[in-house]
C-alpha atoms as a PDB file:
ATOM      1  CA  UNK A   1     111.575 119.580-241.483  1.00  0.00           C
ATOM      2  CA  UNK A   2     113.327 118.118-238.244  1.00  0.00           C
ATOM      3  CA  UNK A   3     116.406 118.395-237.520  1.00  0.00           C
ATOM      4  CA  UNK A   4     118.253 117.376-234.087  1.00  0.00           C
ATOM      5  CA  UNK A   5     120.514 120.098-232.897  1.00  0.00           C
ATOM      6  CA  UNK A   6     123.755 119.905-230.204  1.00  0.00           C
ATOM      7  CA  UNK A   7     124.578 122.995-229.040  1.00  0.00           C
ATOM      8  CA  UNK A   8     128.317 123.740-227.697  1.00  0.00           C
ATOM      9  CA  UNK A   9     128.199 126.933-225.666  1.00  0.00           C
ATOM     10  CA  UNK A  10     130.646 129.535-224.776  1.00  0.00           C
ATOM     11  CA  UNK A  11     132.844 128.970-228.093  1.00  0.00           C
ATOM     12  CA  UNK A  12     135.211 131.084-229.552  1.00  0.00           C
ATOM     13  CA  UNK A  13     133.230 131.283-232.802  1.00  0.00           C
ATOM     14  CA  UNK A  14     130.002 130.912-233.863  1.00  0.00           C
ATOM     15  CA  UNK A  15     128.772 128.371-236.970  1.00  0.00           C
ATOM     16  CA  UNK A  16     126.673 125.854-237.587  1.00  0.00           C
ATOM     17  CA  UNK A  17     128.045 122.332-238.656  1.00  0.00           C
ATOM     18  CA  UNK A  18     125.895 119.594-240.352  1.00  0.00           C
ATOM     19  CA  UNK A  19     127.056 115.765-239.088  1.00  0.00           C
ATOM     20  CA  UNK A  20     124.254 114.467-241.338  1.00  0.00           C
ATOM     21  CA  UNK A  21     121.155 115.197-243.111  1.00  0.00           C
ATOM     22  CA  UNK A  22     119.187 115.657-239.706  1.00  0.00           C
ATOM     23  CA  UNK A  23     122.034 116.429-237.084  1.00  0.00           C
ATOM     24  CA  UNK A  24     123.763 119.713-236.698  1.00  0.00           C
ATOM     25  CA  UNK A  25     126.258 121.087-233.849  1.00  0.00           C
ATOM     26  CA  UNK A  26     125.817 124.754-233.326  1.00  0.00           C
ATOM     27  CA  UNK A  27     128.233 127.059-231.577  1.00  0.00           C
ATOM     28  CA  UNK A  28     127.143 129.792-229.816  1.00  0.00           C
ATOM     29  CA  UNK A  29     129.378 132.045-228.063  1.00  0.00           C
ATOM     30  CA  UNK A  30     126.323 132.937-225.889  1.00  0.00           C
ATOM     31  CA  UNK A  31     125.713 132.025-222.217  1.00  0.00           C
ATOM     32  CA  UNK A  32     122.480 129.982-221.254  1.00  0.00           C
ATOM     33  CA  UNK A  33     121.309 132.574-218.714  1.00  0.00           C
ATOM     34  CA  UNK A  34     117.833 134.867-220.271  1.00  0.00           C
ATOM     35  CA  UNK A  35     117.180 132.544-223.439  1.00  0.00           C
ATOM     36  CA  UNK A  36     120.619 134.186-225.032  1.00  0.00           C
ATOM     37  CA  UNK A  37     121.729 131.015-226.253  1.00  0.00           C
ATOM     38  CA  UNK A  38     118.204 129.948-227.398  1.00  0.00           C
ATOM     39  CA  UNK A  39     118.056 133.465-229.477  1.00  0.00           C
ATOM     40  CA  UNK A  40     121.520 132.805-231.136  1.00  0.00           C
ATOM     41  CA  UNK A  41     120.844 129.093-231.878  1.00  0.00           C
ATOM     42  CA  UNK A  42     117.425 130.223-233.958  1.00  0.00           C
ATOM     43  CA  UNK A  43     119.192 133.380-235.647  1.00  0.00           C
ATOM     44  CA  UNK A  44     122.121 131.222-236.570  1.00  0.00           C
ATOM     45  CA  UNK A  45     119.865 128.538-237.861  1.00  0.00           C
ATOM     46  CA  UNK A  46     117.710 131.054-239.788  1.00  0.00           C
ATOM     47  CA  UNK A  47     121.292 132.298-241.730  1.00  0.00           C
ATOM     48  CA  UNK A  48     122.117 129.173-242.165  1.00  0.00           C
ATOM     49  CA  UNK A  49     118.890 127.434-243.845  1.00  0.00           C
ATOM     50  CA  UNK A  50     117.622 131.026-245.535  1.00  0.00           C
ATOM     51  CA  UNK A  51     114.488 131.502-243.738  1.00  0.00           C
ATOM     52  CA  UNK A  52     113.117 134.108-241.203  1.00  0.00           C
ATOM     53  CA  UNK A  53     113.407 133.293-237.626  1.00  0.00           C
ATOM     54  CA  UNK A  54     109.357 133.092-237.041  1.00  0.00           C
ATOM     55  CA  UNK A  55     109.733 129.740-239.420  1.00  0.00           C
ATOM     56  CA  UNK A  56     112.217 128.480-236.951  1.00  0.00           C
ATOM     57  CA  UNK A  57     110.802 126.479-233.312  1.00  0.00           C
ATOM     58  CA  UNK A  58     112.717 124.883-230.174  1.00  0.00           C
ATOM     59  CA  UNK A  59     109.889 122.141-230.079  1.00  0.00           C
ATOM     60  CA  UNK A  60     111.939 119.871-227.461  1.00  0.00           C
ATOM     61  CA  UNK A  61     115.112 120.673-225.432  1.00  0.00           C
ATOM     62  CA  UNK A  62     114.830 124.361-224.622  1.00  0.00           C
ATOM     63  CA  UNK A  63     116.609 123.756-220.978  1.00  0.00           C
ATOM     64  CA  UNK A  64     119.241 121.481-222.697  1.00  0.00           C
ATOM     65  CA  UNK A  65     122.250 121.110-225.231  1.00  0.00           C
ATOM     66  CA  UNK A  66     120.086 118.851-227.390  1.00  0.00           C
ATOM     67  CA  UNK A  67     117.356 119.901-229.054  1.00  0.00           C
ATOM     68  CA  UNK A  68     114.477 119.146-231.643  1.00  0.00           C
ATOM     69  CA  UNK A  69     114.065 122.199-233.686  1.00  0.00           C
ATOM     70  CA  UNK A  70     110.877 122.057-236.717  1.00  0.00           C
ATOM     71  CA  UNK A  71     111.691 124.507-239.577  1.00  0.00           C
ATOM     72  CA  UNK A  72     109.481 125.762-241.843  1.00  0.00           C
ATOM     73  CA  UNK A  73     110.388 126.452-245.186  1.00  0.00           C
END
């Protein structure tokens, strides 16, 4: 499955929040320095949609707030 994923960074909480059946905003109260905010986005995800974090993949976007991300279920 493909999903598109905004990511709003620096928040005061953390959450996922579905727009639609393919678009999600995630908030991350991460910074984008050392792939912190790519870790959090995947481990949120992987709560979110009940699978393990290996099934989870930044294929597009891992330098920007938008992203493709491919789970496996």
């Amino acid at each position: 499955m493909k999903i598109l994923v905004a990511v709003k960074l620096k928040s005061r909480q953390s959450g996922v929040e579905k727009i639609s059946e393919t678009h999600y905003i995630v908030k991350t109260s991460k910074e984008a320095k050392d792939n912190k905010a790519n870790i959090d986005v995947v481990d949120q995800l992987a709560k979110y949609f009940k699978v393990p974090k290996a099934n989870i993949e930044i294929s597009v976007g891992k330098t920007t707030k938008h992203k493709i991300i491919n789970i496996q279920k």
